[in-house]
PDB file of N, CA and C in Angstrom:
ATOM      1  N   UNK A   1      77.786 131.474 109.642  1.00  0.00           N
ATOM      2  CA  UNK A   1      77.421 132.786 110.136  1.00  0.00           C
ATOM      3  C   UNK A   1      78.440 133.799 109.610  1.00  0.00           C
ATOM      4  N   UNK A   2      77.910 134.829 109.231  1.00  0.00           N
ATOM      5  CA  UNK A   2      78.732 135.940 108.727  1.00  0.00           C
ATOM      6  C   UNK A   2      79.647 136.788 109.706  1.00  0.00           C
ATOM      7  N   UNK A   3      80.856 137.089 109.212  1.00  0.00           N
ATOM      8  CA  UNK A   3      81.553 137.280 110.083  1.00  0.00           C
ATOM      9  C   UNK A   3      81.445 138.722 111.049  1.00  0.00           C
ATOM     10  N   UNK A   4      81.409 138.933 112.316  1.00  0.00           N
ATOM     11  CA  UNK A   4      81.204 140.186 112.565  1.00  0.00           C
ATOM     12  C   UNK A   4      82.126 141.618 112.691  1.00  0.00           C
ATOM     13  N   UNK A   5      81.679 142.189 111.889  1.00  0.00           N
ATOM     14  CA  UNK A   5      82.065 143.287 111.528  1.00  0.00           C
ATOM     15  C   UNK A   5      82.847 144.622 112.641  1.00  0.00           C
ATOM     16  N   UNK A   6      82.651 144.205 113.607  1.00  0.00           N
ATOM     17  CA  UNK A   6      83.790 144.623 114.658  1.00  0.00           C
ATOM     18  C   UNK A   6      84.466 144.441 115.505  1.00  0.00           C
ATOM     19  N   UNK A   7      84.939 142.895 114.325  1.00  0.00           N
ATOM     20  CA  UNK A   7      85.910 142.164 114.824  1.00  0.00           C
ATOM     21  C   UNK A   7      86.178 142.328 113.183  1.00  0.00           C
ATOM     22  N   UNK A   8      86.246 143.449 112.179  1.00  0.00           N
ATOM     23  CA  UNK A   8      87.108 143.602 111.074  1.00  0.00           C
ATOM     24  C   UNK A   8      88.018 144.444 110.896  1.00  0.00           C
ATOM     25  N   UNK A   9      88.886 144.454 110.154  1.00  0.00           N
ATOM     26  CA  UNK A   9      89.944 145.751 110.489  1.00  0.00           C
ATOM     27  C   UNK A   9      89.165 146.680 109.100  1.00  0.00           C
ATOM     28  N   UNK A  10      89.646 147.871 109.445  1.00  0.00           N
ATOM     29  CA  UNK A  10      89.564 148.746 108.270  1.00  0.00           C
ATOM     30  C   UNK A  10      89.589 148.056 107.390  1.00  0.00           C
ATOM     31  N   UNK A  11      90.997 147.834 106.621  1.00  0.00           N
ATOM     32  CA  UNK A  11      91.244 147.525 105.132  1.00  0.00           C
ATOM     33  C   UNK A  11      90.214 146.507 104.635  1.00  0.00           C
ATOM     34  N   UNK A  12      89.721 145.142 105.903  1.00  0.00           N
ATOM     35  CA  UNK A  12      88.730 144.339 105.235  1.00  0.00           C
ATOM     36  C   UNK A  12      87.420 144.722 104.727  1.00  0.00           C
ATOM     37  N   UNK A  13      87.350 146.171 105.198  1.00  0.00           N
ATOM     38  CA  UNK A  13      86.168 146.970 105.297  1.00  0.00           C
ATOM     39  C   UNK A  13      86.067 148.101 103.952  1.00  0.00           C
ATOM     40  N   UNK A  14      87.359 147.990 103.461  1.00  0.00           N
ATOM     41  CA  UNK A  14      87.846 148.944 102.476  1.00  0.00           C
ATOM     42  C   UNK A  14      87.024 149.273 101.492  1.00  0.00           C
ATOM     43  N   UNK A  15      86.403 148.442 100.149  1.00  0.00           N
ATOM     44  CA  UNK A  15      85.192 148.526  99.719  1.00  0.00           C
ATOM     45  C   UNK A  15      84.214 149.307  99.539  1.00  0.00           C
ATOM     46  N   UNK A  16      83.881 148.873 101.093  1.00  0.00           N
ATOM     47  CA  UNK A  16      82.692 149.782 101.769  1.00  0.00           C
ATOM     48  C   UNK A  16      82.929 151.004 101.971  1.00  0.00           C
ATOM     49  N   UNK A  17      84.374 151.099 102.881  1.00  0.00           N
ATOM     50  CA  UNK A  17      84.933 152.588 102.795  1.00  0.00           C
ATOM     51  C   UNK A  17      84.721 153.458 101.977  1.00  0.00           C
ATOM     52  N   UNK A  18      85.294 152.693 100.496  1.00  0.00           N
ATOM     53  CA  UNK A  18      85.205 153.765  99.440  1.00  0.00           C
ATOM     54  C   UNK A  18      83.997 154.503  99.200  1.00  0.00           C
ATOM     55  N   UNK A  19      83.111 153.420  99.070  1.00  0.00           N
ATOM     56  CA  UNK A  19      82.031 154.073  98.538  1.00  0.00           C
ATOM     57  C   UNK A  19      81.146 155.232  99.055  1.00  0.00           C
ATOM     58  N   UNK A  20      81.760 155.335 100.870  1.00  0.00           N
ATOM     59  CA  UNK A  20      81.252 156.161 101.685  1.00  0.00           C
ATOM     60  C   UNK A  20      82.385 157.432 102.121  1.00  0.00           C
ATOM     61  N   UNK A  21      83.550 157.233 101.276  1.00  0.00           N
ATOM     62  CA  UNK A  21      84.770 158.430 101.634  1.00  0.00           C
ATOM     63  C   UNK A  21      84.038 159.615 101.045  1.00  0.00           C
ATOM     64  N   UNK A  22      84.589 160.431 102.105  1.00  0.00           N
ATOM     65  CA  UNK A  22      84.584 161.982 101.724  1.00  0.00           C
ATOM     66  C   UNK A  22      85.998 162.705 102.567  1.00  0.00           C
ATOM     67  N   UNK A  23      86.534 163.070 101.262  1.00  0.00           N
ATOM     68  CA  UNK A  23      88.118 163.662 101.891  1.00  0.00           C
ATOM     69  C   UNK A  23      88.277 164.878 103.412  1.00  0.00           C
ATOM     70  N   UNK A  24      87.009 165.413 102.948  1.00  0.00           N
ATOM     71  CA  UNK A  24      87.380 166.898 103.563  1.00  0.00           C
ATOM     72  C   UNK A  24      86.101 166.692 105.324  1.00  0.00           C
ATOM     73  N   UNK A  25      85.628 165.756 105.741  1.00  0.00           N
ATOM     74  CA  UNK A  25      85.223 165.583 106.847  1.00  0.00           C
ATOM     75  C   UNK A  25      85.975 165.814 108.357  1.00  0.00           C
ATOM     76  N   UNK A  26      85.845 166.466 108.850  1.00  0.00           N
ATOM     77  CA  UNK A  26      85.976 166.733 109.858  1.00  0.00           C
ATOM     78  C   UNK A  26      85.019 166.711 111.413  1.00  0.00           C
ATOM     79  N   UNK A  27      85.377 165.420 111.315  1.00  0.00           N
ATOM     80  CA  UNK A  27      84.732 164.859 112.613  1.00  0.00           C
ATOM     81  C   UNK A  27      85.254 164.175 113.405  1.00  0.00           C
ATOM     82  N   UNK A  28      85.013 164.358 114.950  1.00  0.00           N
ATOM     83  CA  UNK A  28      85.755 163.602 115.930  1.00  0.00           C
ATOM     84  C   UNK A  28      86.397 162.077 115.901  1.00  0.00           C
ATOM     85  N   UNK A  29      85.886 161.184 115.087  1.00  0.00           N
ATOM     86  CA  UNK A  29      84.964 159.675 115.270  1.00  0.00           C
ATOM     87  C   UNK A  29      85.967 159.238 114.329  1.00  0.00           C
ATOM     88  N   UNK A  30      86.229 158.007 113.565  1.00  0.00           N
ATOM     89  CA  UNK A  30      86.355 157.485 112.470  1.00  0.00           C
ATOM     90  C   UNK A  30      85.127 156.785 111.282  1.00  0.00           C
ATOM     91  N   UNK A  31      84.403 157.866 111.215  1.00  0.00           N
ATOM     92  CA  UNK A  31      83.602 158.229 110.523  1.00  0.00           C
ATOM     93  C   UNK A  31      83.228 157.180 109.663  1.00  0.00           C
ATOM     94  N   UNK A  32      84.365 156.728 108.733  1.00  0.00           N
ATOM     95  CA  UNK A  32      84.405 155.674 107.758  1.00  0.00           C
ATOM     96  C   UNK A  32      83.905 154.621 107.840  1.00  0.00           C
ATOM     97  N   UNK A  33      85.197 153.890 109.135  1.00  0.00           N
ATOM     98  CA  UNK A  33      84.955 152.798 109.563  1.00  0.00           C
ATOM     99  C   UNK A  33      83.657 152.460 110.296  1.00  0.00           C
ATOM    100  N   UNK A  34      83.311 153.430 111.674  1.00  0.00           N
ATOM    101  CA  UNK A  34      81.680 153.354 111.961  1.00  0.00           C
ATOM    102  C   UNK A  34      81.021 153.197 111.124  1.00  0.00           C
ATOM    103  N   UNK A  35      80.956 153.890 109.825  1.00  0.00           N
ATOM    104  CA  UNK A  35      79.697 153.482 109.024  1.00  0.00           C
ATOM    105  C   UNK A  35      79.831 152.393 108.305  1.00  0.00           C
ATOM    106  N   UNK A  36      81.175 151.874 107.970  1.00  0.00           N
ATOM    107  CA  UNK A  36      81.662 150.580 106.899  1.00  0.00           C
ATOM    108  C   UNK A  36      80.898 149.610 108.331  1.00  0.00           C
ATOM    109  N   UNK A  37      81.047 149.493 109.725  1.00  0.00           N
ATOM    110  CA  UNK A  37      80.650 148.786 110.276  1.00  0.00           C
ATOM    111  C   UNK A  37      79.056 148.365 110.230  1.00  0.00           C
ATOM    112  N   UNK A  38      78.398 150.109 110.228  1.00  0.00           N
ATOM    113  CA  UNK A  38      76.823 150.025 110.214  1.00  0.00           C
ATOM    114  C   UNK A  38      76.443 149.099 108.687  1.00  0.00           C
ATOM    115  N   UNK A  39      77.052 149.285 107.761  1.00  0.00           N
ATOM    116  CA  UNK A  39      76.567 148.759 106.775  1.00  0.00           C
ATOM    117  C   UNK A  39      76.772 147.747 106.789  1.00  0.00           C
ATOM    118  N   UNK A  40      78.112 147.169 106.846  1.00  0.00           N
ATOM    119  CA  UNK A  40      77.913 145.345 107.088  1.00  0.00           C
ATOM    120  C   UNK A  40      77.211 144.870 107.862  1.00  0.00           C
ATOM    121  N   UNK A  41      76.818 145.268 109.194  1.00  0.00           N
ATOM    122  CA  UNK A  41      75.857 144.568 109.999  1.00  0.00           C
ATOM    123  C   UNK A  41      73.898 144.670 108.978  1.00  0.00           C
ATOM    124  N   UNK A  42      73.925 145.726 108.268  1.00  0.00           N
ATOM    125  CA  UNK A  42      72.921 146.162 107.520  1.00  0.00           C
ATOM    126  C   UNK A  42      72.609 144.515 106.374  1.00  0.00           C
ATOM    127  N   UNK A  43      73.969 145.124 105.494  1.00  0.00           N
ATOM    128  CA  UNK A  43      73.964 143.759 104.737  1.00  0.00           C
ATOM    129  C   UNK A  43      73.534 142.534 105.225  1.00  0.00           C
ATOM    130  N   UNK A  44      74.101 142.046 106.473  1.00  0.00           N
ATOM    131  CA  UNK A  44      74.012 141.036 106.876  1.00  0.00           C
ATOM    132  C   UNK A  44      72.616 140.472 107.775  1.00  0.00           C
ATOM    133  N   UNK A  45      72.261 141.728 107.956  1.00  0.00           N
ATOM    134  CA  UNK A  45      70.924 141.605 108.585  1.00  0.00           C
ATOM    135  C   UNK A  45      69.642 141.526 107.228  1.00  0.00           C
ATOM    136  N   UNK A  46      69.927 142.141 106.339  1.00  0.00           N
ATOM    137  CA  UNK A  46      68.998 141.994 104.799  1.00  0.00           C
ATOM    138  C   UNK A  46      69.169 140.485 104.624  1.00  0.00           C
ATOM    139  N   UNK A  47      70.302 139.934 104.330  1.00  0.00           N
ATOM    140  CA  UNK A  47      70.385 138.698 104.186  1.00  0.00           C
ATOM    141  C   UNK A  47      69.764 137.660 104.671  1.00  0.00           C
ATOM    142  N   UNK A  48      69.833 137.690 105.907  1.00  0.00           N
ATOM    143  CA  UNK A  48      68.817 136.765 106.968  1.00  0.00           C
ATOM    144  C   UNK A  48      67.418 136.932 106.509  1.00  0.00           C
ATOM    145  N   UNK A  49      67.517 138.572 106.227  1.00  0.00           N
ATOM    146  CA  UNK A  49      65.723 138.551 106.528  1.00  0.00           C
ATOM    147  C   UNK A  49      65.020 137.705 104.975  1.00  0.00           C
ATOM    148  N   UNK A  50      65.737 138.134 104.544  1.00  0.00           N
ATOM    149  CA  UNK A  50      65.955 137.439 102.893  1.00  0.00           C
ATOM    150  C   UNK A  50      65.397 135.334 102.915  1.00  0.00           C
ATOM    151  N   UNK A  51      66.467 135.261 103.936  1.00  0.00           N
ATOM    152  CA  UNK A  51      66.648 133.966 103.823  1.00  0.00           C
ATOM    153  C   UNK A  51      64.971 133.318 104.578  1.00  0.00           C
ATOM    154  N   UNK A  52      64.575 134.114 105.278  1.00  0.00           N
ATOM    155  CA  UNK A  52      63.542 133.706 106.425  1.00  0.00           C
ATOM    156  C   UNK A  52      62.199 133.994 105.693  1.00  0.00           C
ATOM    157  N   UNK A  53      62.103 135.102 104.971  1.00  0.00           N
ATOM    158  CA  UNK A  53      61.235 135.322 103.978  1.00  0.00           C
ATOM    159  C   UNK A  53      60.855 134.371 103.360  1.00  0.00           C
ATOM    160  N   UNK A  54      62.296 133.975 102.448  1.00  0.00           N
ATOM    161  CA  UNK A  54      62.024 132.902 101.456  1.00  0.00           C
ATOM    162  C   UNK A  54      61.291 131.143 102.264  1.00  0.00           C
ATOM    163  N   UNK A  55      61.765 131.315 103.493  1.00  0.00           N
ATOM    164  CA  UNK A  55      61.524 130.096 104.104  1.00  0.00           C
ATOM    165  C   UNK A  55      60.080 129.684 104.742  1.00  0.00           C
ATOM    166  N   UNK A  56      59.242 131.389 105.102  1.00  0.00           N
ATOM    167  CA  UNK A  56      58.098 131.679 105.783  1.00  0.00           C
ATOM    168  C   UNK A  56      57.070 131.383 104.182  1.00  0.00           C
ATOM    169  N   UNK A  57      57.692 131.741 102.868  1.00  0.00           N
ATOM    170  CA  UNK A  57      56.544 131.606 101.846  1.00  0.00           C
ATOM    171  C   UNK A  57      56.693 129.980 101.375  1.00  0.00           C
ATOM    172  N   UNK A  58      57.802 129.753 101.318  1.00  0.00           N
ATOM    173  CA  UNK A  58      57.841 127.876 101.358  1.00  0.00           C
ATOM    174  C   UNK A  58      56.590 127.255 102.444  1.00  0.00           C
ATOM    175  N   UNK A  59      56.771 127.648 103.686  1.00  0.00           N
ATOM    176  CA  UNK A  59      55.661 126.954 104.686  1.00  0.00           C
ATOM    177  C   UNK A  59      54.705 127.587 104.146  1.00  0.00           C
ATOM    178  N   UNK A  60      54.204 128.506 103.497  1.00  0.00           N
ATOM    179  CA  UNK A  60      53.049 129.168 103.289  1.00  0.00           C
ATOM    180  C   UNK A  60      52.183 128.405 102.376  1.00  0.00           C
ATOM    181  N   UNK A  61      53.349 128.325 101.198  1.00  0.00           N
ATOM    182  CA  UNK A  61      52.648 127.320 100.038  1.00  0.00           C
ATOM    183  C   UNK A  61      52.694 126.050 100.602  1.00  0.00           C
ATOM    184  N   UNK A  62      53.228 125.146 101.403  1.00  0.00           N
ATOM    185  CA  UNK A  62      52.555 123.702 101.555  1.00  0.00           C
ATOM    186  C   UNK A  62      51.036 123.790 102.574  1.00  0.00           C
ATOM    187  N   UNK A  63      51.182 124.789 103.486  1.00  0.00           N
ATOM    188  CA  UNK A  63      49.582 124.759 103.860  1.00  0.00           C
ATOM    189  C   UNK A  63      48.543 124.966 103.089  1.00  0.00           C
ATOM    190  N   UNK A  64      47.545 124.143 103.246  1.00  0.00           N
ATOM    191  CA  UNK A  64      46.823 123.443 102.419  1.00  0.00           C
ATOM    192  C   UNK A  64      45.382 124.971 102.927  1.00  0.00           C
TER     193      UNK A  64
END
Protein backbone atom coordinates (compact mmCIF):
# COMPACT_ATOMS: atom_id res chain seq x y z
CA UNK A 1 0.00 0.00 0.00
CA UNK A 2 1.20 3.39 -0.87
CA UNK A 3 2.34 5.40 1.63
CA UNK A 4 0.01 8.12 3.02
CA UNK A 5 0.65 11.34 2.21
CA UNK A 6 -0.11 13.06 5.52
CA UNK A 7 1.97 11.22 7.22
CA UNK A 8 4.80 12.93 4.64
CA UNK A 9 6.92 15.73 5.45
CA UNK A 10 7.30 18.53 3.00
CA UNK A 11 10.70 17.79 1.58
CA UNK A 12 9.33 14.06 0.71
CA UNK A 13 6.74 15.95 -1.07
CA UNK A 14 9.29 18.30 -2.71
CA UNK A 15 8.91 17.22 -6.38
CA UNK A 16 5.49 17.79 -6.32
CA UNK A 17 6.06 21.08 -4.63
CA UNK A 18 7.99 22.29 -7.37
CA UNK A 19 5.97 21.78 -9.95
CA UNK A 20 3.08 23.59 -8.14
CA UNK A 21 5.40 26.69 -6.53
CA UNK A 22 4.46 30.07 -7.09
CA UNK A 23 6.79 32.60 -5.20
CA UNK A 24 4.56 35.54 -4.74
CA UNK A 25 1.22 33.71 -3.10
CA UNK A 26 -0.19 35.01 -0.40
CA UNK A 27 -2.38 32.87 1.41
CA UNK A 28 -3.26 31.91 4.86
CA UNK A 29 -2.68 27.91 4.46
CA UNK A 30 0.51 26.16 3.30
CA UNK A 31 -0.67 26.18 0.05
CA UNK A 32 2.11 23.92 -1.36
CA UNK A 33 2.08 21.27 0.84
CA UNK A 34 -2.00 20.97 0.85
CA UNK A 35 -1.87 20.59 -2.67
CA UNK A 36 1.52 18.29 -2.86
CA UNK A 37 -0.88 16.29 -0.42
CA UNK A 38 -4.10 16.52 -2.82
CA UNK A 39 -2.03 15.23 -5.57
CA UNK A 40 -0.44 12.27 -4.05
CA UNK A 41 -3.60 10.99 -2.73
CA UNK A 42 -4.78 11.79 -6.64
CA UNK A 43 -1.84 9.74 -7.96
CA UNK A 44 -2.48 7.11 -5.79
CA UNK A 45 -6.02 6.87 -6.23
CA UNK A 46 -5.40 6.77 -10.45
CA UNK A 47 -3.27 3.93 -9.68
CA UNK A 48 -5.72 1.66 -8.02
CA UNK A 49 -8.26 2.60 -10.39
CA UNK A 50 -5.73 1.59 -13.05
CA UNK A 51 -5.01 -1.59 -11.39
CA UNK A 52 -8.91 -2.64 -11.00
CA UNK A 53 -9.62 -1.66 -14.52
CA UNK A 54 -7.03 -3.80 -15.77
CA UNK A 55 -8.38 -6.64 -13.49
CA UNK A 56 -12.38 -5.99 -14.30
CA UNK A 57 -11.28 -6.45 -18.36
CA UNK A 58 -9.21 -9.72 -17.47
CA UNK A 59 -12.67 -11.18 -15.87
CA UNK A 60 -14.36 -9.70 -18.80
CA UNK A 61 -12.39 -11.58 -21.40
CA UNK A 62 -12.60 -15.11 -19.68
CA UNK A 63 -16.50 -14.85 -19.65
CA UNK A 64 -17.55 -16.82 -22.19
Amino acid sequence: MPTDPLTQSKSDLAAVIEHISLADSPVGIDAQYTHAIIISYLQQISTRLDRLEERLNQEEDKTP
